[in-house]
PDB file of N, CA and C in Angstrom:
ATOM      1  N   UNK A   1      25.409  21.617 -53.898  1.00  0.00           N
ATOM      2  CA  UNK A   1      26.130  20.397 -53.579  1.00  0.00           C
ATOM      3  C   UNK A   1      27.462  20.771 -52.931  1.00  0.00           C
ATOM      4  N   UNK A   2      27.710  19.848 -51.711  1.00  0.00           N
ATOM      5  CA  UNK A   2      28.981  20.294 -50.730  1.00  0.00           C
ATOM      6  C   UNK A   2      30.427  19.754 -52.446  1.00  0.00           C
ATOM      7  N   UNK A   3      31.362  20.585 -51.722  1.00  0.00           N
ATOM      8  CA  UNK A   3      32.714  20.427 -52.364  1.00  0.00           C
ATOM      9  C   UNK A   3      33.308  18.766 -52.446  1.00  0.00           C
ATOM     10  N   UNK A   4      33.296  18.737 -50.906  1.00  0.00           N
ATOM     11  CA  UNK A   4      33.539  16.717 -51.147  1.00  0.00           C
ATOM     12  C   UNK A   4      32.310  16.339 -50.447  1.00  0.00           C
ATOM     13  N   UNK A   5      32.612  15.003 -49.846  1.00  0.00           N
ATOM     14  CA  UNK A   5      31.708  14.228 -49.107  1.00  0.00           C
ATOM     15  C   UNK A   5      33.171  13.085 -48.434  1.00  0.00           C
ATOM     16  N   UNK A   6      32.872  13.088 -46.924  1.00  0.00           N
ATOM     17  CA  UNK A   6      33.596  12.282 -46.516  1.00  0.00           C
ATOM     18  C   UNK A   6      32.748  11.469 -46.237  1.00  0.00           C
ATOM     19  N   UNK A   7      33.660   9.904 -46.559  1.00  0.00           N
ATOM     20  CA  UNK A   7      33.113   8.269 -47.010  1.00  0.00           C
ATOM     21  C   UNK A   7      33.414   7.934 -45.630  1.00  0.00           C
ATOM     22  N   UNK A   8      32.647   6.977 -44.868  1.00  0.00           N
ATOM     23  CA  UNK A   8      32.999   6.776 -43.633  1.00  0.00           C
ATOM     24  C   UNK A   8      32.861   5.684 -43.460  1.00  0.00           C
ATOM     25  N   UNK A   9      33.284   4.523 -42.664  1.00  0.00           N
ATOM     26  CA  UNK A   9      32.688   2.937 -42.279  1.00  0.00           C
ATOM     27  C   UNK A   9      32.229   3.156 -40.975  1.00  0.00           C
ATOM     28  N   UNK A  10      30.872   2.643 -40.179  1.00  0.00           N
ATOM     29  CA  UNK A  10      30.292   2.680 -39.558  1.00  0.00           C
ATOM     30  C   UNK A  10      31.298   2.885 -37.996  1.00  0.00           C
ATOM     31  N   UNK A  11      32.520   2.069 -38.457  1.00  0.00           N
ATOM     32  CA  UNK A  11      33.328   2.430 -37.037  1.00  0.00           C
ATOM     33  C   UNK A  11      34.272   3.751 -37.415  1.00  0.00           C
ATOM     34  N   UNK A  12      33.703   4.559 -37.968  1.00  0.00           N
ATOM     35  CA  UNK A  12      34.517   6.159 -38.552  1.00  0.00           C
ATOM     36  C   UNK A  12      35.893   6.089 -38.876  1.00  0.00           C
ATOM     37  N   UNK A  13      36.108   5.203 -39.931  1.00  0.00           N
ATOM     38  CA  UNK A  13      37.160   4.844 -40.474  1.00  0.00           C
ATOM     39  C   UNK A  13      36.848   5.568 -41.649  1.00  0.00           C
ATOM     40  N   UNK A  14      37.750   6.870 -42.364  1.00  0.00           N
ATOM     41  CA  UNK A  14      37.286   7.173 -43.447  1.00  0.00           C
ATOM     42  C   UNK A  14      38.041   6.355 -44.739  1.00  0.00           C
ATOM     43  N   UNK A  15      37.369   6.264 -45.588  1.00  0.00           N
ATOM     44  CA  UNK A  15      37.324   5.566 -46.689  1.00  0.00           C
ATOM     45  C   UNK A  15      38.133   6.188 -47.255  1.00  0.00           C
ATOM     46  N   UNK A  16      37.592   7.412 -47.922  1.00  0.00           N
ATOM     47  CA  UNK A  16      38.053   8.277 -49.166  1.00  0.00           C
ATOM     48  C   UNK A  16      37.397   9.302 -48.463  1.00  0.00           C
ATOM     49  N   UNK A  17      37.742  10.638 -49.613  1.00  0.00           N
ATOM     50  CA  UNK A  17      36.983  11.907 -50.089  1.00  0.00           C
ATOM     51  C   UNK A  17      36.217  11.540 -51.278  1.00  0.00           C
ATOM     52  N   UNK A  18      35.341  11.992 -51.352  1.00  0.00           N
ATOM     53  CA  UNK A  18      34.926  12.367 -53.073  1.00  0.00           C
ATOM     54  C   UNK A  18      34.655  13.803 -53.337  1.00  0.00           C
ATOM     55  N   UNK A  19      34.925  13.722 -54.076  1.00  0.00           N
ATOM     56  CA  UNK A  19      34.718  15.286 -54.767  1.00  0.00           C
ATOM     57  C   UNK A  19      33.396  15.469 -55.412  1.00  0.00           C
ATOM     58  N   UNK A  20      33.215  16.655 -55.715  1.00  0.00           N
ATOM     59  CA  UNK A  20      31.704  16.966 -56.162  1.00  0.00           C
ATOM     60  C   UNK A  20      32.129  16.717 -57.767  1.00  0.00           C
ATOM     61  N   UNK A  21      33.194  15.909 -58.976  1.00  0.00           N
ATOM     62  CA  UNK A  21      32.583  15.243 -60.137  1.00  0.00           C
ATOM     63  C   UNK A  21      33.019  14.274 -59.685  1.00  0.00           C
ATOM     64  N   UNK A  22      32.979  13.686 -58.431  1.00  0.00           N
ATOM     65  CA  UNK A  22      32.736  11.968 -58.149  1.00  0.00           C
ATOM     66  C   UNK A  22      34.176  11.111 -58.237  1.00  0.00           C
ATOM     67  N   UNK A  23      35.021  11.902 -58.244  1.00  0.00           N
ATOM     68  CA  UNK A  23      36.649  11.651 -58.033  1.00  0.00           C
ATOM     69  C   UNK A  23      36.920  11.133 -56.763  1.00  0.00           C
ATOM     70  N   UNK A  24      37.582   9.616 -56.301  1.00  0.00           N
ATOM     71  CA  UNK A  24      37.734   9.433 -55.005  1.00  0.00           C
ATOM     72  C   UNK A  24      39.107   9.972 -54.727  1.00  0.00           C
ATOM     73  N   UNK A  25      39.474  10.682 -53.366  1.00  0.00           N
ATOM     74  CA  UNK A  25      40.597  11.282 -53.260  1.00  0.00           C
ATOM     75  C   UNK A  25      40.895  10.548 -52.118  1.00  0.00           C
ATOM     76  N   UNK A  26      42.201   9.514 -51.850  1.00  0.00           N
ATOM     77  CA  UNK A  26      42.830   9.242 -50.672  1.00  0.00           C
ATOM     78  C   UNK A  26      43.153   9.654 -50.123  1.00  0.00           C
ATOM     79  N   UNK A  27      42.933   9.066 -48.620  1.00  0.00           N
ATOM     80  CA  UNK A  27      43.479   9.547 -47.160  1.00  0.00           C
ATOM     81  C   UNK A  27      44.731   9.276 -47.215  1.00  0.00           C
ATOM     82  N   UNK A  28      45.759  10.268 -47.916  1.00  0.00           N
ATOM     83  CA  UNK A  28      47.121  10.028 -48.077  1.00  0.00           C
ATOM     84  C   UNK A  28      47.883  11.277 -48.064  1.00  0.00           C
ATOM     85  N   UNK A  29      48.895  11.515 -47.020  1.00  0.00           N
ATOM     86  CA  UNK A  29      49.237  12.770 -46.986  1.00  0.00           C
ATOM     87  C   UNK A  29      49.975  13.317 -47.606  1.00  0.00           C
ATOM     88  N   UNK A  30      50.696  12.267 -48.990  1.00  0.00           N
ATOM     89  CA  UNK A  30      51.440  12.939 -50.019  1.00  0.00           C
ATOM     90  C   UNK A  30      50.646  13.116 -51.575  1.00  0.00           C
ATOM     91  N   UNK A  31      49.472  12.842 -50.942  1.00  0.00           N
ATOM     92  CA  UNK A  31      48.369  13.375 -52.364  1.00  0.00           C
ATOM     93  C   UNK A  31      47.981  14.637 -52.777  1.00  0.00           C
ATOM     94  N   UNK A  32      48.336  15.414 -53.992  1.00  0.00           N
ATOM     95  CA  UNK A  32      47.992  17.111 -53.578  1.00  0.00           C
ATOM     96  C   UNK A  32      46.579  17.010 -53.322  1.00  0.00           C
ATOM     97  N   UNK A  33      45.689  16.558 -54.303  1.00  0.00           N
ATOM     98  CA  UNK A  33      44.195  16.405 -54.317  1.00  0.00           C
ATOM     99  C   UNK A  33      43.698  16.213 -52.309  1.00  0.00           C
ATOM    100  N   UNK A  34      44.094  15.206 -51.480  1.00  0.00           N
ATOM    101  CA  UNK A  34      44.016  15.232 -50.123  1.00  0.00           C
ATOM    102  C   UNK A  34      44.698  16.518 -49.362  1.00  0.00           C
ATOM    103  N   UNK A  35      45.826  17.086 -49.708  1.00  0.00           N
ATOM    104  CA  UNK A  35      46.396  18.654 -49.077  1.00  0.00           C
ATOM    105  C   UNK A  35      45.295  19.303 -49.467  1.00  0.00           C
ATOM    106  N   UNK A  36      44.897  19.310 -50.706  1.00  0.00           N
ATOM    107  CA  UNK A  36      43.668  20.578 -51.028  1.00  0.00           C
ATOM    108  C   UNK A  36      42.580  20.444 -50.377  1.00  0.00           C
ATOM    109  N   UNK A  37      41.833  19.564 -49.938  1.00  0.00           N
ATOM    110  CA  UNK A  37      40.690  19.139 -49.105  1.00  0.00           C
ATOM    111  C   UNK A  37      41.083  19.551 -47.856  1.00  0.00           C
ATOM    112  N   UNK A  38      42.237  19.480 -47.451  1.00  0.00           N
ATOM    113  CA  UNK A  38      42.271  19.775 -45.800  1.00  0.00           C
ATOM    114  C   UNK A  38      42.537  21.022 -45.550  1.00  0.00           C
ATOM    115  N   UNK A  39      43.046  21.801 -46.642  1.00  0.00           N
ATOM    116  CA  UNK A  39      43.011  23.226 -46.634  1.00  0.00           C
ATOM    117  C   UNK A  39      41.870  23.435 -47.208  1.00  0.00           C
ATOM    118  N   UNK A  40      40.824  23.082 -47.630  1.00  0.00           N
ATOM    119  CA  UNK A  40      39.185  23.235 -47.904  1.00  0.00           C
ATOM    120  C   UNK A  40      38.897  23.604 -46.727  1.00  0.00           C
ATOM    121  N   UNK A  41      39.245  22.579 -46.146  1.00  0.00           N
ATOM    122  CA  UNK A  41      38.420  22.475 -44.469  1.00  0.00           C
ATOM    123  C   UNK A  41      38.721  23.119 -43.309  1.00  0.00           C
ATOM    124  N   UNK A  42      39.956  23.672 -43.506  1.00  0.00           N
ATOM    125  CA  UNK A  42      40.726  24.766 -42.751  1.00  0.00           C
ATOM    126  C   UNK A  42      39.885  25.903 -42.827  1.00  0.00           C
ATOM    127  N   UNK A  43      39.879  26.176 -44.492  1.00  0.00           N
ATOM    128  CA  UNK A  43      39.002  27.376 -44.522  1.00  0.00           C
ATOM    129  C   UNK A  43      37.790  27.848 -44.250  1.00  0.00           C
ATOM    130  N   UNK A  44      37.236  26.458 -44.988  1.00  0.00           N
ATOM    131  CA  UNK A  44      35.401  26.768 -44.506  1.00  0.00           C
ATOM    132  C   UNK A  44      34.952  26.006 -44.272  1.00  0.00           C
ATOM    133  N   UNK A  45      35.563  24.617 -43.163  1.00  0.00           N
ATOM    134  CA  UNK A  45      34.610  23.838 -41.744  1.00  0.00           C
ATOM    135  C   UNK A  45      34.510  22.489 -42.585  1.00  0.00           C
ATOM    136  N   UNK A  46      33.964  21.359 -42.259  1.00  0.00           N
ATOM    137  CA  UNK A  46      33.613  20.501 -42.056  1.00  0.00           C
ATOM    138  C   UNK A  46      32.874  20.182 -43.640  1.00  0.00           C
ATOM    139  N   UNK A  47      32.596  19.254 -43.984  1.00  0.00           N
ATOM    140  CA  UNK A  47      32.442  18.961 -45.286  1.00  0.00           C
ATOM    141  C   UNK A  47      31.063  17.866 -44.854  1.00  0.00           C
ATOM    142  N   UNK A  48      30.195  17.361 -45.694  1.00  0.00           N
ATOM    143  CA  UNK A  48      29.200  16.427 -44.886  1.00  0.00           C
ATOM    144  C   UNK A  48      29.695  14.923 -44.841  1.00  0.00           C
ATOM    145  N   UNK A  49      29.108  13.732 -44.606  1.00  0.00           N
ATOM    146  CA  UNK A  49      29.661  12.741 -43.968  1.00  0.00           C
ATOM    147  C   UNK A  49      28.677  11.883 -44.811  1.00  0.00           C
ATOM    148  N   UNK A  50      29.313  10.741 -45.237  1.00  0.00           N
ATOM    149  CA  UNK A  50      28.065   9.436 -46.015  1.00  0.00           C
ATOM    150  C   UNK A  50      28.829   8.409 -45.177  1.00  0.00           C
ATOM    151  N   UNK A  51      27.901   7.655 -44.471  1.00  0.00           N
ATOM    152  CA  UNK A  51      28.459   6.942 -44.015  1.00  0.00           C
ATOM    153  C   UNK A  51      28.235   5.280 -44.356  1.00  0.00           C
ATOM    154  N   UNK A  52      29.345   4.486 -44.522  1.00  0.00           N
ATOM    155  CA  UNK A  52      29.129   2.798 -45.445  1.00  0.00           C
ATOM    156  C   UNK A  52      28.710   2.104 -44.327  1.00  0.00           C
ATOM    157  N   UNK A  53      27.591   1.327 -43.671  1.00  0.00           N
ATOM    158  CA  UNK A  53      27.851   0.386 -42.794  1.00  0.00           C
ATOM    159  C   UNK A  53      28.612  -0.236 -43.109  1.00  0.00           C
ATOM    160  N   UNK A  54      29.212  -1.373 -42.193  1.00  0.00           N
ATOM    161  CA  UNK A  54      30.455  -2.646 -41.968  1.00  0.00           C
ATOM    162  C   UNK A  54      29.703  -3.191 -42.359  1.00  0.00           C
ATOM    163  N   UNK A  55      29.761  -4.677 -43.045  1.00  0.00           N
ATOM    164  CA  UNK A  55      29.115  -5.681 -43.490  1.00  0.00           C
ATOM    165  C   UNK A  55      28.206  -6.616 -42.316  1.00  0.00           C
ATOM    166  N   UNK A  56      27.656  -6.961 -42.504  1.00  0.00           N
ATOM    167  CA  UNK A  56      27.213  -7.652 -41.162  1.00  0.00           C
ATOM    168  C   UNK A  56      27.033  -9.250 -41.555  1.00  0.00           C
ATOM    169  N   UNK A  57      28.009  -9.864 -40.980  1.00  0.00           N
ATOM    170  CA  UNK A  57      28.027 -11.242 -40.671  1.00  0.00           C
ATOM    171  C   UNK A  57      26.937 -12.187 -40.517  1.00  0.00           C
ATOM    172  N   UNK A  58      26.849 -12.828 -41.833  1.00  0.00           N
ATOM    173  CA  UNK A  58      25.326 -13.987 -41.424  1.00  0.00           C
ATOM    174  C   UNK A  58      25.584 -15.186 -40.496  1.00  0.00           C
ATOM    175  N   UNK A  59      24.991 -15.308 -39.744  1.00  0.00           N
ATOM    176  CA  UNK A  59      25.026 -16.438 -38.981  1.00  0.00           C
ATOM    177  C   UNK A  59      25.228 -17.668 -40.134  1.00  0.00           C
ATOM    178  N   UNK A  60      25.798 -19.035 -40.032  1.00  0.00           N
ATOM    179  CA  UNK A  60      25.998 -20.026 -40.972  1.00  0.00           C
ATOM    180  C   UNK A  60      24.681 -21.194 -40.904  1.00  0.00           C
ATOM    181  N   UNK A  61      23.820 -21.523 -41.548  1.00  0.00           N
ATOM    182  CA  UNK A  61      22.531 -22.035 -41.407  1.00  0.00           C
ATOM    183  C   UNK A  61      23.349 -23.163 -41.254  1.00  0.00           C
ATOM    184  N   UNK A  62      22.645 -24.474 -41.027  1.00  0.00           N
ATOM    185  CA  UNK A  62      22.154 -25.487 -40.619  1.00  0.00           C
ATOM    186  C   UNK A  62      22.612 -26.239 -41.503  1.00  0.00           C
ATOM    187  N   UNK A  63      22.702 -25.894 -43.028  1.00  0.00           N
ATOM    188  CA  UNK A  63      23.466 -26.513 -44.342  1.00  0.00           C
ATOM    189  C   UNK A  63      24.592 -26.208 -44.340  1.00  0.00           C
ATOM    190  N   UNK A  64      25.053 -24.827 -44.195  1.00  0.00           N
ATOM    191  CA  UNK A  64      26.499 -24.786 -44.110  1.00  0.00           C
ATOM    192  C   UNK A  64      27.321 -25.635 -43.277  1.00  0.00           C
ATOM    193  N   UNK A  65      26.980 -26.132 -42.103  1.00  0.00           N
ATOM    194  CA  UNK A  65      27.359 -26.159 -41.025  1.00  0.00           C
ATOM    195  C   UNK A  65      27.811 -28.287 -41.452  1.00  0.00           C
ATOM    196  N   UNK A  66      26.945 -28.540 -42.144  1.00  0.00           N
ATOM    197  CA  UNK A  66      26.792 -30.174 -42.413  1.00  0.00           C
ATOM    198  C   UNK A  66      27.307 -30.278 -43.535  1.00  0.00           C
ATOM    199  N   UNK A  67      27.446 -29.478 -44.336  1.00  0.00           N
ATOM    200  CA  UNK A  67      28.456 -29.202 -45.688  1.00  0.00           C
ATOM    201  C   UNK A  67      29.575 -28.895 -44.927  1.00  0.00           C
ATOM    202  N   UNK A  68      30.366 -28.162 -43.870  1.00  0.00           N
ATOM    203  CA  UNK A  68      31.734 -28.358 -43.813  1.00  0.00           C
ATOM    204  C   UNK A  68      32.217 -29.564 -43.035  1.00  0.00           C
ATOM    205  N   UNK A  69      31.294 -30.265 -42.272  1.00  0.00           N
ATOM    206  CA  UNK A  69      31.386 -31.029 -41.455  1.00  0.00           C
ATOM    207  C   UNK A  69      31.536 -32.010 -42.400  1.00  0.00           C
ATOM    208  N   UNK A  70      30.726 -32.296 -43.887  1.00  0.00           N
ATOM    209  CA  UNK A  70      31.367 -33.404 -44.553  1.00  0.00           C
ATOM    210  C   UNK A  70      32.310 -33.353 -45.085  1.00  0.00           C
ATOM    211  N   UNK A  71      32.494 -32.101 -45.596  1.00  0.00           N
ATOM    212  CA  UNK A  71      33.732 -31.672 -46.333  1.00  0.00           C
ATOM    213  C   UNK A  71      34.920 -32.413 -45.444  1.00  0.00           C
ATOM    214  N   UNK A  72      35.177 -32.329 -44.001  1.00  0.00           N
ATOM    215  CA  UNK A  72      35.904 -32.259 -43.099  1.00  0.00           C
ATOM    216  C   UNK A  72      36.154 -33.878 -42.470  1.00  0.00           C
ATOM    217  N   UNK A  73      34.632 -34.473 -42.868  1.00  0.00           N
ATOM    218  CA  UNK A  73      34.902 -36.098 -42.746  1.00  0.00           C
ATOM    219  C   UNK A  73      35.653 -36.965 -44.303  1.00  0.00           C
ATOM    220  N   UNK A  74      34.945 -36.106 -44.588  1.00  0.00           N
ATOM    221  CA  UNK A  74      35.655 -36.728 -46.353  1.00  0.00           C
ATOM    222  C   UNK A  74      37.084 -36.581 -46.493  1.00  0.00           C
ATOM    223  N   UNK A  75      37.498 -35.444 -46.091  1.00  0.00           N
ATOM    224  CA  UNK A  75      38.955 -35.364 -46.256  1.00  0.00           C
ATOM    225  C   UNK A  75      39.749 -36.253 -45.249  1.00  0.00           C
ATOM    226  N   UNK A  76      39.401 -36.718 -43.876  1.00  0.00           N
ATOM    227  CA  UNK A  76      39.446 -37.435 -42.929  1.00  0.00           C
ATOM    228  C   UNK A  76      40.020 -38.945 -43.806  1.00  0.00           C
ATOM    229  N   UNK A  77      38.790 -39.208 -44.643  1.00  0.00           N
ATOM    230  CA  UNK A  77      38.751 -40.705 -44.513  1.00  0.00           C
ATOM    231  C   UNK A  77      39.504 -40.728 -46.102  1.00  0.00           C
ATOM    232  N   UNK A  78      39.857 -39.895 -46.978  1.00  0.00           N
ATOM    233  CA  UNK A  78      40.622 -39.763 -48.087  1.00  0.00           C
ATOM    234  C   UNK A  78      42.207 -40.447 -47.927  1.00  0.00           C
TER     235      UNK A  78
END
């Protein structure tokens, strides 16, 4: 098992580090735990990559759409 794992969002925004007992370490440059990872990587390369997709946006059905629209007349005529 690699040392960390860099957390990624689909547009390569990294998340965190984790460490190999599952410790998230921030992308923060006054963290020692983050100095030690980048001198990890200095030394011996690249660490592997998990990457989170972005959420993906549902289109709003046909109910949503007549639920805000009353919501929106109701408050109208209030």
């Amino acid at each position: 098992m690699a040392k960390y794992t860099v957390v990624k969002t689909t547009g390569t925004t990294i998340l965190c580090i984790r460490r190999e007992d599952g410790a998230s370490i921030p992308v923060c440059d006054g963290n020692a735990d983050y100095q030690q990872y980048l001198a990890d990587v200095t030394e011996h390369g690249a660490y592997p990559v998990e990457v989170i997709p972005d959420p993906v946006k549902e289109d709003p059905t046909d109910h949503d759409l007549l639920m805000a629209m009353a919501g929106i007349l109701e408050a109208e005529l209030a």
